[in-house]
N, C-alpha and C. Protein backbone atom coordinates (compact mmCIF):
# COMPACT_ATOMS: atom_id res chain seq x y z
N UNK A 1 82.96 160.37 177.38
CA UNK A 1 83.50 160.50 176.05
C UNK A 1 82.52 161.28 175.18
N UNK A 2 83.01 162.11 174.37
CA UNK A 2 82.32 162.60 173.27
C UNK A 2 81.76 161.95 172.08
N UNK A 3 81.45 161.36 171.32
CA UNK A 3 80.73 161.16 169.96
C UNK A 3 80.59 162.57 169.47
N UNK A 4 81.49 162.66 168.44
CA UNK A 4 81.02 163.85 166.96
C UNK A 4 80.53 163.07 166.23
N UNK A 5 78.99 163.25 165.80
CA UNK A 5 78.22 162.81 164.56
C UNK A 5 77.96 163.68 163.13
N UNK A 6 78.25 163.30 162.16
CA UNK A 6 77.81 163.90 161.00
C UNK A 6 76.96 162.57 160.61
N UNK A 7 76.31 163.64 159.46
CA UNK A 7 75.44 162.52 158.47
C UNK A 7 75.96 161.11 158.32
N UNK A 8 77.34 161.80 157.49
CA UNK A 8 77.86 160.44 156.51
C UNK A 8 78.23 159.14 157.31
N UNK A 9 78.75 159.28 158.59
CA UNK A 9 78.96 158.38 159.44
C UNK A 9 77.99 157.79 160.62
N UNK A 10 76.89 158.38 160.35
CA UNK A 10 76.06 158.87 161.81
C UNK A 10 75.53 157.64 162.21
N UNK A 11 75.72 156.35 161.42
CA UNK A 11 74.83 155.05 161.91
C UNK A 11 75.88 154.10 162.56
N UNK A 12 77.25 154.63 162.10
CA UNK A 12 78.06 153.90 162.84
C UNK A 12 78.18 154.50 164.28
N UNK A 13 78.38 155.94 163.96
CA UNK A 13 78.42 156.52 165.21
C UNK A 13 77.64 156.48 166.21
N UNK A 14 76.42 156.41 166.17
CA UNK A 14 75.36 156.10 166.86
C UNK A 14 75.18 154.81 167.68
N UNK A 15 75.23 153.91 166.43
CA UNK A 15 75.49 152.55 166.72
C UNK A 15 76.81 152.56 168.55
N UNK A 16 77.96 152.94 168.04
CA UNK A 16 79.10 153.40 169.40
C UNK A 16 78.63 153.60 170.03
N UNK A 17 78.20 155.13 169.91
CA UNK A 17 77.97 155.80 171.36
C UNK A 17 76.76 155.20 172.10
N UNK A 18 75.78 154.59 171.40
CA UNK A 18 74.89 153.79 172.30
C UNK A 18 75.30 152.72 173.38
N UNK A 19 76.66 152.06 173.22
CA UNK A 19 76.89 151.35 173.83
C UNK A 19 78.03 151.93 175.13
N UNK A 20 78.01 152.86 175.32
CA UNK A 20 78.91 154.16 176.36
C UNK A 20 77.87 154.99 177.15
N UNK A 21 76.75 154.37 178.41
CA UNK A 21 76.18 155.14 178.41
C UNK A 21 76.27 156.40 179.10
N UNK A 22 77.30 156.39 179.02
CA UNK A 22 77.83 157.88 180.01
C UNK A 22 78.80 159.11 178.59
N UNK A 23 78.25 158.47 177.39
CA UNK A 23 79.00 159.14 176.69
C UNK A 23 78.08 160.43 176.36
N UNK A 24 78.76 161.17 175.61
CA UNK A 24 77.39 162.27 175.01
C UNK A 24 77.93 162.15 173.67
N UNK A 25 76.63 162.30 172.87
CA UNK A 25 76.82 162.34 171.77
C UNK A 25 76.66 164.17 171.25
N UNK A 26 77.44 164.56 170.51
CA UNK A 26 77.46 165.63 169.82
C UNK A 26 76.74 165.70 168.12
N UNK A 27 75.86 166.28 167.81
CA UNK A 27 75.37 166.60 166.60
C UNK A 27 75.74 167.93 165.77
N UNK A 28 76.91 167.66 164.65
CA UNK A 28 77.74 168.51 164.01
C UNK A 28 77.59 168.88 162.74
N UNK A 29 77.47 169.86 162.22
CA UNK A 29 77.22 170.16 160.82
C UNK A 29 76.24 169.38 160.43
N UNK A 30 75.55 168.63 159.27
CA UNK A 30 74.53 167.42 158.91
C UNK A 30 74.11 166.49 159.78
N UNK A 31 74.79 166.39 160.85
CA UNK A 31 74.31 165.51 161.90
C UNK A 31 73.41 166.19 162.87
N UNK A 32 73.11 167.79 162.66
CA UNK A 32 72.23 168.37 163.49
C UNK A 32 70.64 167.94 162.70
N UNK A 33 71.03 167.49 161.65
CA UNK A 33 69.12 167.20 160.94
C UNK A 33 68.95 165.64 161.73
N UNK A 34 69.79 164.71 162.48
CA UNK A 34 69.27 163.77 162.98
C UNK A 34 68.50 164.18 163.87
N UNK A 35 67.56 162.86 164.64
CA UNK A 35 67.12 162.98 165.63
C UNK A 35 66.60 161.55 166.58
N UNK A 36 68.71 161.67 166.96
CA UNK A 36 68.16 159.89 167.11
C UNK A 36 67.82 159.60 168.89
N UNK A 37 67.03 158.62 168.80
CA UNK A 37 66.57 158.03 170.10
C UNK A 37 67.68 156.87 170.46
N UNK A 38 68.19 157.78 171.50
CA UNK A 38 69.70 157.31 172.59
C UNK A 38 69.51 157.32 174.02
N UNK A 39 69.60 157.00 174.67
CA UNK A 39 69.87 157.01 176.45
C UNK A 39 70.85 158.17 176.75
N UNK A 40 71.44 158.45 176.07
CA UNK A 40 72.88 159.23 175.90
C UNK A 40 72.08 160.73 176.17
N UNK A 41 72.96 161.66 176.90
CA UNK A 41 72.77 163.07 176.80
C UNK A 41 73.32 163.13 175.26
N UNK A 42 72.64 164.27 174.51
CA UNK A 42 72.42 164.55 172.97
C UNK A 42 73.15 166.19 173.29
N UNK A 43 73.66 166.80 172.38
CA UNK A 43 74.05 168.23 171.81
C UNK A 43 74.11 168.65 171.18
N UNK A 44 73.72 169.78 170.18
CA UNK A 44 73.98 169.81 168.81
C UNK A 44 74.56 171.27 168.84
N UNK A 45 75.19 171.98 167.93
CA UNK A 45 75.60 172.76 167.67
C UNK A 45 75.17 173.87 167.42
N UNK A 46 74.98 174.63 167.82
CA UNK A 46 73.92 176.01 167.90
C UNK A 46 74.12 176.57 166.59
N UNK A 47 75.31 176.80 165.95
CA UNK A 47 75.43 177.30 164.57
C UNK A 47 75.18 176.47 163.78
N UNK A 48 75.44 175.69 163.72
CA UNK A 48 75.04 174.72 162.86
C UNK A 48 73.40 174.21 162.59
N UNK A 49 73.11 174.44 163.44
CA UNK A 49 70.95 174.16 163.53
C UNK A 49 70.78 175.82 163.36
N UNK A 50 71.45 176.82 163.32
CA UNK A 50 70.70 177.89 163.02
C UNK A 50 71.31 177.93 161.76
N UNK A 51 72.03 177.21 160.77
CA UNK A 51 72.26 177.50 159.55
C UNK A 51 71.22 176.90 158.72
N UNK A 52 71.22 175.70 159.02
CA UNK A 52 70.02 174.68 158.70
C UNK A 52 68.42 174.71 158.68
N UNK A 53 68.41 176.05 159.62
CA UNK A 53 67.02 176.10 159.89
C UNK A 53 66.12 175.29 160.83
N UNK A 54 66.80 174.40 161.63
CA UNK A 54 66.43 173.15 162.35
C UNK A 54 65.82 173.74 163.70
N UNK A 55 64.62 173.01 164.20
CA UNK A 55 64.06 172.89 165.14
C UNK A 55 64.50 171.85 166.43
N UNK A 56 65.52 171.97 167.43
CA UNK A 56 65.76 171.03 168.19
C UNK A 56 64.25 170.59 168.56
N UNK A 57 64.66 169.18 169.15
CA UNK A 57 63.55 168.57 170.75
C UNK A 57 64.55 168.80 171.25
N UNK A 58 63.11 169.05 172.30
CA UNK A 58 63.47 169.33 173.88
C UNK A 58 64.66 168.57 174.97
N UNK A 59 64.71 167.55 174.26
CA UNK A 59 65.95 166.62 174.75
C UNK A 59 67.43 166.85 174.24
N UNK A 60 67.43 167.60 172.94
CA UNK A 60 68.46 167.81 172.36
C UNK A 60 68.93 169.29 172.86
N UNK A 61 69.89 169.37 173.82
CA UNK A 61 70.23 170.88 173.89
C UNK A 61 71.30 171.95 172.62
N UNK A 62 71.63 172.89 172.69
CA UNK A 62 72.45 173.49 171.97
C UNK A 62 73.67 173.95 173.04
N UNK A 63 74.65 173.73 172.16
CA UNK A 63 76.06 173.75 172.50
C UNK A 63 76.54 174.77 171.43
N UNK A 64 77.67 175.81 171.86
CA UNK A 64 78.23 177.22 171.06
C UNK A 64 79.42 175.61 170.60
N UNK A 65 80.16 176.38 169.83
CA UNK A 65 81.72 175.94 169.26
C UNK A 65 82.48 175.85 170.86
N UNK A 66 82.58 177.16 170.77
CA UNK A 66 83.26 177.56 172.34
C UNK A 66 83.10 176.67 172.96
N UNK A 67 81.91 176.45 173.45
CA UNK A 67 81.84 175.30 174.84
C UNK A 67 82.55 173.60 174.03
N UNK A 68 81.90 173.61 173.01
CA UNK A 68 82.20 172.23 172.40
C UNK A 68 83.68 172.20 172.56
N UNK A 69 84.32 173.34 172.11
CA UNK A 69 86.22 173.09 172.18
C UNK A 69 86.92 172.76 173.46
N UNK A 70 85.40 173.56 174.21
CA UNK A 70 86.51 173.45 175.51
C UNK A 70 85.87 171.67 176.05
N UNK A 71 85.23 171.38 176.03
CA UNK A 71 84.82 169.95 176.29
C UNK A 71 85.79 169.01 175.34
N UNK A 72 86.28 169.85 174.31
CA UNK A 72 86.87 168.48 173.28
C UNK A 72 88.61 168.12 174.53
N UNK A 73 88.64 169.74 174.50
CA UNK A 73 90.01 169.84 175.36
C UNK A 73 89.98 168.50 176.09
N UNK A 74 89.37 168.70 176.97
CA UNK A 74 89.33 168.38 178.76
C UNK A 74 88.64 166.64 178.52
N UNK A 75 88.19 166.25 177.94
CA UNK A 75 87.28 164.87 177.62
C UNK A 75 88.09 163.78 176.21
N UNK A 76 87.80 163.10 176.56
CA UNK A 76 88.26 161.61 175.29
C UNK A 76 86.81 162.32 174.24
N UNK A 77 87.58 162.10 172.73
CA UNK A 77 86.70 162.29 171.77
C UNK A 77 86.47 161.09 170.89
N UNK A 78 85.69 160.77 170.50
CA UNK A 78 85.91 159.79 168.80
C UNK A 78 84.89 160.67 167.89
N UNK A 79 85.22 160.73 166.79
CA UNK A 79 84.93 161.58 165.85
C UNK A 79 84.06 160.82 164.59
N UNK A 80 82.97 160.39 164.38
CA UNK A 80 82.60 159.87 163.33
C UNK A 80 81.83 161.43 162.56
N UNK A 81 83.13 162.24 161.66
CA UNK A 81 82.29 163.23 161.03
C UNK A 81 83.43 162.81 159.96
C-alpha cells in the first residue's frame, strides 16, 4: 500500500503506515520537509524537494510524478494529504 503524506496530516499518517510494514510511505508537497524514522521504504517526490530546496537522506529515495501515478494505478493508496 501507498501512504501519501503531507504536512498537515503527516502524524496521523505516519502513525498508519508504521503499522503496514510492507507499505511505502510517499512524501508529497510539505511532507517532503519531513524526515521520519519508519521501517517502511520512504519516497519523496523529486519536484517537490527540488522546489523546496530540500536535501534527501540517503534512505529517502526520489520518485518523478510519472512513476508515482503509475504506482498509484497498479497499488491500494490511502492518502493523508
Amino acid at each position: 500500500m501507498l501512504y501519501l503524506i503531507d504536512e498537515p496530516l503527516a502524524e496521523i499518517g505516519l502513525r498508519t503506515a508504521r503499522d503496514d510494514p510492507d507499505g511505502t510511505v510517499v512524501l508529497i508537497q510539505d511532507g517532503v520537509l519531513l524526515d521520519p524514522d519508519l521501517p517502511n521504504e520512504t519516497v519523496a517526490v523529486s519536484r517537490d524537494v527540488a522546489v523546496r530546496g530540500v536535501d534527501l537522506p540517503d534512505r529517502i529515495e526520489p520518485i518523478t510524478y510519472e512513476r508515482l501515478v503509475e504506482r498509484i494505478v497498479t497499488e491500494e493508496v490511502r492518502s493523508f494529504v
